[in-house]
PDB file of N, CA and C in Angstrom:
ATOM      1  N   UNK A   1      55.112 101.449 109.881  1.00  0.00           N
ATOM      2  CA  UNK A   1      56.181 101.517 108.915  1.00  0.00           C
ATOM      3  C   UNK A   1      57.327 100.576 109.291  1.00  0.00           C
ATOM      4  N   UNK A   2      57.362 100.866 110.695  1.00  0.00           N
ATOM      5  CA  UNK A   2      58.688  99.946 110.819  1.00  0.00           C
ATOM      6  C   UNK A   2      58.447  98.481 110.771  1.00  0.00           C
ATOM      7  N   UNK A   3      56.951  98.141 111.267  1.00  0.00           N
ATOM      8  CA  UNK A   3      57.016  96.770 111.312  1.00  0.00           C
ATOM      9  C   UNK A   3      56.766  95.934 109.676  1.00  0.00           C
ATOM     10  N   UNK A   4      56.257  97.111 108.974  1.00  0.00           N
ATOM     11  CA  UNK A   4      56.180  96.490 107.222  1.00  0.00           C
ATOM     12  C   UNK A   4      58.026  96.016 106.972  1.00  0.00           C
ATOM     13  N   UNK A   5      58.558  96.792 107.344  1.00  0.00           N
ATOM     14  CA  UNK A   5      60.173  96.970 107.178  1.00  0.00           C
ATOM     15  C   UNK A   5      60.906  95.386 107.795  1.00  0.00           C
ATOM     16  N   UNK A   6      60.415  95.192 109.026  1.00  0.00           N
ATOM     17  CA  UNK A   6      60.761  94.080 109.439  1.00  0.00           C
ATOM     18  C   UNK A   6      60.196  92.798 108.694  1.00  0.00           C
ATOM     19  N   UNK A   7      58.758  92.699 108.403  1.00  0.00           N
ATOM     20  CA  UNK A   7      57.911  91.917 107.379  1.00  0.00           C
ATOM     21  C   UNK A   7      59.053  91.483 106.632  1.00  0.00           C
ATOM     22  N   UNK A   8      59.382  92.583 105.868  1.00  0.00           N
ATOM     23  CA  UNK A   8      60.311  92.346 104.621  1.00  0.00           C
ATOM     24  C   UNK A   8      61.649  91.870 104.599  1.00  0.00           C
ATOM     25  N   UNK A   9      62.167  92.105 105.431  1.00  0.00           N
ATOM     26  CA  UNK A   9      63.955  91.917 105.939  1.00  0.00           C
ATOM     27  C   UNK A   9      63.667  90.370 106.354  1.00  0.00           C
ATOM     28  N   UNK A  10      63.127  89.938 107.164  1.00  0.00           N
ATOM     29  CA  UNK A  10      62.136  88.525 108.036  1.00  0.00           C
ATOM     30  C   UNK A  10      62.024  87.421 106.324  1.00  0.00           C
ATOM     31  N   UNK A  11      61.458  88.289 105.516  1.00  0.00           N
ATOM     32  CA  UNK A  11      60.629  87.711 104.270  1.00  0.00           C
ATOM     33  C   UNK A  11      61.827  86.893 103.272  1.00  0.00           C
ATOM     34  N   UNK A  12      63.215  88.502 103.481  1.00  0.00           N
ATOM     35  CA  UNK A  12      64.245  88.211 102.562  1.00  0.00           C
ATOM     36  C   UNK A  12      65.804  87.210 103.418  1.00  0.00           C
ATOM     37  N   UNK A  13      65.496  87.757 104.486  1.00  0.00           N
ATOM     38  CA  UNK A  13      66.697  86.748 104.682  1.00  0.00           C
ATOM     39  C   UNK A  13      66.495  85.720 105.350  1.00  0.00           C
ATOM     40  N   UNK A  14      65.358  85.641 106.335  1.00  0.00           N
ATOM     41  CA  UNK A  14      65.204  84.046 106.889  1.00  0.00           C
ATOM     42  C   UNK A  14      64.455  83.510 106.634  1.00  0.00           C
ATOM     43  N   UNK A  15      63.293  83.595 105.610  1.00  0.00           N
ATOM     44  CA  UNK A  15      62.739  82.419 105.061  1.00  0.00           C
ATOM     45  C   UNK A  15      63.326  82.045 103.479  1.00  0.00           C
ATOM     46  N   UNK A  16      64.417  81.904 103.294  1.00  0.00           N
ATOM     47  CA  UNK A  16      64.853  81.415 102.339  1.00  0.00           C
ATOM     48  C   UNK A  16      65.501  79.981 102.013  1.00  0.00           C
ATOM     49  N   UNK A  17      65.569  79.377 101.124  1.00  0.00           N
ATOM     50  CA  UNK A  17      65.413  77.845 100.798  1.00  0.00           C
ATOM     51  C   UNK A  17      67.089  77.919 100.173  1.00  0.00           C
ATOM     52  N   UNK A  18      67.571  76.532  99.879  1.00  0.00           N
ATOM     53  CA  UNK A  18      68.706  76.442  99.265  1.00  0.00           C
ATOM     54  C   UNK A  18      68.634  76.629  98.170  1.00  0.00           C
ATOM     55  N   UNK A  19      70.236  76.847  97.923  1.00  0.00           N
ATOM     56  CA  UNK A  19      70.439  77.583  96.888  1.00  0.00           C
ATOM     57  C   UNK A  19      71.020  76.563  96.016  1.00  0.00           C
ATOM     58  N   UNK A  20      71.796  75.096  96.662  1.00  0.00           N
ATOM     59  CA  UNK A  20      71.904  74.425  95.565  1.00  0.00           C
ATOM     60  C   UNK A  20      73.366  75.211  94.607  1.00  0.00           C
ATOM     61  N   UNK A  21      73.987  76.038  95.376  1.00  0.00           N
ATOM     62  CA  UNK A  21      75.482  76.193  94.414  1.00  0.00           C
ATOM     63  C   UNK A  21      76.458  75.419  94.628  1.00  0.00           C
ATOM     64  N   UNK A  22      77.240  75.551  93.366  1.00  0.00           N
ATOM     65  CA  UNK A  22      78.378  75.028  93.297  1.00  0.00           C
ATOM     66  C   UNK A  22      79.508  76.343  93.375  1.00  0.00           C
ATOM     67  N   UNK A  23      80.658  75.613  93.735  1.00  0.00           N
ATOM     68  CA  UNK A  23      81.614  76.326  93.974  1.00  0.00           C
ATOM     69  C   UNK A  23      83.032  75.259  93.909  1.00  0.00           C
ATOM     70  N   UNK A  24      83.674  75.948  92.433  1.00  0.00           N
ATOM     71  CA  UNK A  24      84.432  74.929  91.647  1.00  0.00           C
ATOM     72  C   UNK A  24      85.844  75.237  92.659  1.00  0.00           C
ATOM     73  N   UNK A  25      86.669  74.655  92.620  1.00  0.00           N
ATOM     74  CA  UNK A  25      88.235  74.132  93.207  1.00  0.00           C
ATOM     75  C   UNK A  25      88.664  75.748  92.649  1.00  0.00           C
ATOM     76  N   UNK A  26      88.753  76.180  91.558  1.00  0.00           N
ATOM     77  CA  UNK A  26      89.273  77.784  91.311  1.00  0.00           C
ATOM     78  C   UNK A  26      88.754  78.799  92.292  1.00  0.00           C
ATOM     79  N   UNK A  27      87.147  78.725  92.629  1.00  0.00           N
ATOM     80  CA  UNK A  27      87.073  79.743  93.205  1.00  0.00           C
ATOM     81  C   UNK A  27      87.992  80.465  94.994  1.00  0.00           C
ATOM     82  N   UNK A  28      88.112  79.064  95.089  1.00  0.00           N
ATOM     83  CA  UNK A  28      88.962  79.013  96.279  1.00  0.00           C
ATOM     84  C   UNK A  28      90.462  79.697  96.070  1.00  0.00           C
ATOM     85  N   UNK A  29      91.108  79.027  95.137  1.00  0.00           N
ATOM     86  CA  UNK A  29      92.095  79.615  94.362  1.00  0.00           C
ATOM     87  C   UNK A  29      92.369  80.996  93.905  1.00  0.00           C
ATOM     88  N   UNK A  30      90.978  81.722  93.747  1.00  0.00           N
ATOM     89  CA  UNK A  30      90.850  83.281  93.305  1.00  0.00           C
ATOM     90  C   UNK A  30      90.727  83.854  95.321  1.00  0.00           C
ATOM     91  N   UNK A  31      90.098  83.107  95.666  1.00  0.00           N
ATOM     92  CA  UNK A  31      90.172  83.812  97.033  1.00  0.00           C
ATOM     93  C   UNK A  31      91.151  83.783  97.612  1.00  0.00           C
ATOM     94  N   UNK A  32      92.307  82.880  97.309  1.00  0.00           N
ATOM     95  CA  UNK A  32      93.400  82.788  98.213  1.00  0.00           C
ATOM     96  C   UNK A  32      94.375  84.197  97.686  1.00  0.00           C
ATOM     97  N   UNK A  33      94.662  84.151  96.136  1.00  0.00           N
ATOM     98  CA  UNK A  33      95.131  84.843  95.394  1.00  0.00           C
ATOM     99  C   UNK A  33      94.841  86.330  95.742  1.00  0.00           C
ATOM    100  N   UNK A  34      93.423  86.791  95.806  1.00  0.00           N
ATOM    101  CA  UNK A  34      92.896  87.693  96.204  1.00  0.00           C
ATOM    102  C   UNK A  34      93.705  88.404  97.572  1.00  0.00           C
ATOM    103  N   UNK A  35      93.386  87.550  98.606  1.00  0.00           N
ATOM    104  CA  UNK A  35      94.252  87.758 100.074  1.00  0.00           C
ATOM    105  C   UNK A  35      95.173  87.958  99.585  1.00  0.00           C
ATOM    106  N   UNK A  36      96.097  87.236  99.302  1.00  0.00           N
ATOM    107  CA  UNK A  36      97.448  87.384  99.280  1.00  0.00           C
ATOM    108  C   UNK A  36      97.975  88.892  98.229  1.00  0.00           C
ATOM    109  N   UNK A  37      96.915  89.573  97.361  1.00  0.00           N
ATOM    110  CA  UNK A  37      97.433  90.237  96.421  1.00  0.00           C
ATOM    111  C   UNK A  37      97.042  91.416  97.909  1.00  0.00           C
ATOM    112  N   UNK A  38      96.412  91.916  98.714  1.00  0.00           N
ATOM    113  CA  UNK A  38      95.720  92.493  99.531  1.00  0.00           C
ATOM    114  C   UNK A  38      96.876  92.992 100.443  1.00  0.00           C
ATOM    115  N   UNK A  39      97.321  91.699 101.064  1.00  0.00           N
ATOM    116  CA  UNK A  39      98.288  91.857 101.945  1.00  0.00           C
ATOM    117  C   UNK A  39      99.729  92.066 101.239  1.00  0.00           C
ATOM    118  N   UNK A  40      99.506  91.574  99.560  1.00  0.00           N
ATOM    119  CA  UNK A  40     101.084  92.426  99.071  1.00  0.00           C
ATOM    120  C   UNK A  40     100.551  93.988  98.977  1.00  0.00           C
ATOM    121  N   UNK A  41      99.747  94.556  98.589  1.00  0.00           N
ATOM    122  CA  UNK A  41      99.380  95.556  98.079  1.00  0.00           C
ATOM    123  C   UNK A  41      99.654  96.469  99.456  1.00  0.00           C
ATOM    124  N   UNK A  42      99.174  96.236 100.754  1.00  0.00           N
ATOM    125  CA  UNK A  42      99.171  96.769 102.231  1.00  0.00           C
ATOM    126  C   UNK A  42     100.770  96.545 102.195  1.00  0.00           C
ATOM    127  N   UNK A  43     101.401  96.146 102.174  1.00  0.00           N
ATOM    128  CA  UNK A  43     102.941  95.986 102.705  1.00  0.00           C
ATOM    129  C   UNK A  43     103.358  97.009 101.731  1.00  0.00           C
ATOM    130  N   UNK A  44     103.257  97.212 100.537  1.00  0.00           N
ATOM    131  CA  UNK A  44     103.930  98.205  99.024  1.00  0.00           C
ATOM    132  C   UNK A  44     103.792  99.395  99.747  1.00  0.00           C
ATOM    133  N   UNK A  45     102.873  99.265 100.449  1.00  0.00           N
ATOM    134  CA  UNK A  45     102.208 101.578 100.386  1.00  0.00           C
ATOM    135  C   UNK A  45     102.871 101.614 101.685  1.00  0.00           C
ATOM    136  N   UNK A  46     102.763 100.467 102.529  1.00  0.00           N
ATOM    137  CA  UNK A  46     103.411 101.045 103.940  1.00  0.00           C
ATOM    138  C   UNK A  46     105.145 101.007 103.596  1.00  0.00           C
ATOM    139  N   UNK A  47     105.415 100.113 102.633  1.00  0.00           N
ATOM    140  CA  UNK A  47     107.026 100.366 102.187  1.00  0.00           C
ATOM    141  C   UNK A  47     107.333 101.440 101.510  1.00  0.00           C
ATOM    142  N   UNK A  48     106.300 102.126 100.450  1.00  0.00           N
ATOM    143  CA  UNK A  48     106.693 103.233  99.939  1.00  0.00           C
ATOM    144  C   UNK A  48     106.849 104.668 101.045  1.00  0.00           C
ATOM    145  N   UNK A  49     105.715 104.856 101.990  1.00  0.00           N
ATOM    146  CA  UNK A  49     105.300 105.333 103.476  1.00  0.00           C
ATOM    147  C   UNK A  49     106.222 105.324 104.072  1.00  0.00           C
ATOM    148  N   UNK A  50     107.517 104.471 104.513  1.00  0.00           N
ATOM    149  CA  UNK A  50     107.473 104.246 106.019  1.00  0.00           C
ATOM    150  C   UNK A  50     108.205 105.217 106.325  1.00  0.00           C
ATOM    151  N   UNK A  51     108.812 105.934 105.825  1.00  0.00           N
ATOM    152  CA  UNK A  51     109.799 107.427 106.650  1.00  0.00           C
ATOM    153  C   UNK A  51     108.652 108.420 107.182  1.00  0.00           C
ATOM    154  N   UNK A  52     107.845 108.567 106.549  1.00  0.00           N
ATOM    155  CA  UNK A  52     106.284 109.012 107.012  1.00  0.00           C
ATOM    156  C   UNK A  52     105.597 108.745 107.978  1.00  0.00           C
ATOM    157  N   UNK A  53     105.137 107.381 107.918  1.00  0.00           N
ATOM    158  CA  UNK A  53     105.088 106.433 108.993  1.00  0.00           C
ATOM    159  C   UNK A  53     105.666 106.359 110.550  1.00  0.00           C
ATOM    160  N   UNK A  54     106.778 106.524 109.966  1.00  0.00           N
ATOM    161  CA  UNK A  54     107.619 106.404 111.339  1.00  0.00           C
ATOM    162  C   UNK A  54     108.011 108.130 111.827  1.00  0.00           C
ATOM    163  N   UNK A  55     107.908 108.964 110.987  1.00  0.00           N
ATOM    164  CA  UNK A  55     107.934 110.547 111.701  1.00  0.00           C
ATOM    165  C   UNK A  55     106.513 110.439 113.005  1.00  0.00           C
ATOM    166  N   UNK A  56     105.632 110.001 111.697  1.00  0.00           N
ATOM    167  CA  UNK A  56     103.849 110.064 112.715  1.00  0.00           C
ATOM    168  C   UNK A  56     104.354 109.752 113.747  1.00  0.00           C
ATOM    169  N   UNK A  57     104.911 107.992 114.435  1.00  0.00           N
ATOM    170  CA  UNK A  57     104.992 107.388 115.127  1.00  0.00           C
ATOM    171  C   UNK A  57     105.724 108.017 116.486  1.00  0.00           C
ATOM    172  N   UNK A  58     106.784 108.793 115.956  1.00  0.00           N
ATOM    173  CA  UNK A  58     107.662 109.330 116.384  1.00  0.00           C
ATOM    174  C   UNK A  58     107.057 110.465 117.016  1.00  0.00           C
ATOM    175  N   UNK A  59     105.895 111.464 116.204  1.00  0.00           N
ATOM    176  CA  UNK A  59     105.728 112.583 117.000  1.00  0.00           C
ATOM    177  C   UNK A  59     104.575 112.269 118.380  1.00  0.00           C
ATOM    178  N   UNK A  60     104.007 111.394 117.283  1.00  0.00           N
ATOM    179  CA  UNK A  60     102.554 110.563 118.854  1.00  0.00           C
ATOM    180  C   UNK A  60     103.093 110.450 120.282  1.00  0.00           C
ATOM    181  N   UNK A  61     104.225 109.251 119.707  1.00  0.00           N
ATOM    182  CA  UNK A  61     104.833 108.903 121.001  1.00  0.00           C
ATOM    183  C   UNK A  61     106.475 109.587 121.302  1.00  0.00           C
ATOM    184  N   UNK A  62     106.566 110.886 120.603  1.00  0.00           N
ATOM    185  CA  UNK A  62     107.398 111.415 121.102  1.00  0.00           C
ATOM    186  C   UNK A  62     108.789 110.733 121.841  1.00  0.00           C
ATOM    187  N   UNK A  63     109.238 110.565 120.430  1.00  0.00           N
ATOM    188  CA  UNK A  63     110.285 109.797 120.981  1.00  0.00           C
ATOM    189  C   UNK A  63     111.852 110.394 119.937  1.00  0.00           C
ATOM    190  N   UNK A  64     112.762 110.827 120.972  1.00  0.00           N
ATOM    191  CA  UNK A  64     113.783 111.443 120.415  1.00  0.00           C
ATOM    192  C   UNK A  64     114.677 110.609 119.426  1.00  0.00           C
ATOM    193  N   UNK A  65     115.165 110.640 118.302  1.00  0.00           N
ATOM    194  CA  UNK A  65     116.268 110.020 117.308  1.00  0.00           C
ATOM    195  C   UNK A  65     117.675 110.259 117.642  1.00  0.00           C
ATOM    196  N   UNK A  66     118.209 109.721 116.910  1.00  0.00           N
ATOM    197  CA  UNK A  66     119.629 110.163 117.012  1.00  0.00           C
ATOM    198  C   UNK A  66     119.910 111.146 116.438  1.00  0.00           C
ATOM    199  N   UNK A  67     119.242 111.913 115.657  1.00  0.00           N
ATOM    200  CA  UNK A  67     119.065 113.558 115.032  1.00  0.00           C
ATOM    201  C   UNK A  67     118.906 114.850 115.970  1.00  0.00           C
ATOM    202  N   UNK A  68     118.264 114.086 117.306  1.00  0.00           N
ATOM    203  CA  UNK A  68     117.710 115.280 117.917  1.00  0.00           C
ATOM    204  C   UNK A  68     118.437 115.805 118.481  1.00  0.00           C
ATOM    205  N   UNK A  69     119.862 114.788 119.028  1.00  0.00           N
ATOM    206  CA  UNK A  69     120.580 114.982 119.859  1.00  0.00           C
ATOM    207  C   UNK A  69     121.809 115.888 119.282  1.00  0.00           C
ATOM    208  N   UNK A  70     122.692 117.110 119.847  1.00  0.00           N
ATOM    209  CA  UNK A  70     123.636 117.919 119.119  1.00  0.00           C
ATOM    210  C   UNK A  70     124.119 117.364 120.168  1.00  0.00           C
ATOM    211  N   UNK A  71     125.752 117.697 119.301  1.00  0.00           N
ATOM    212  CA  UNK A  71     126.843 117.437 119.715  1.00  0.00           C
ATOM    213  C   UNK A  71     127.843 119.405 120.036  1.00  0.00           C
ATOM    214  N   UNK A  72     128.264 119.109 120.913  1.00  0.00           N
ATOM    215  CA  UNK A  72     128.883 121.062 120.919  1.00  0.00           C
ATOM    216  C   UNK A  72     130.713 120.645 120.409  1.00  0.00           C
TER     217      UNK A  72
END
């Protein structure tokens, strides 16, 4: 079984021939766009997050604020 399995994987990805594509000046353009919408999208949620964020941070590494401290 396993070696029919290998047959096939062997069959599909390394004996294969060119493919002969093109890849127009836009597509590059959609990939850059892409990234960049990715890494705005990751910065939004950790900006909407970060008081959250930074409690987590705070309890992990246990680290006192200027809240913790009373004054008498």
């Amino acid at each position: 079984m396993k070696a029919s399995i290998l047959v096939v994987v062997w069959a599909l990805f390394f004996n294969s021939s060119a493919a002969y594509a093109y890849l127009d000046p836009g597509t590059g353009s959609l990939i850059i766009q892409s990234l960049i919408g990715i890494i705005a999208a990751c910065m939004a949620a950790v900006g909407f997050y970060w008081t959250k964020v930074i409690t987590v941070f705070k309890k992990v590494f246990k680290i006192k604020g200027p809240d913790n401290h009373k004054l008498d």
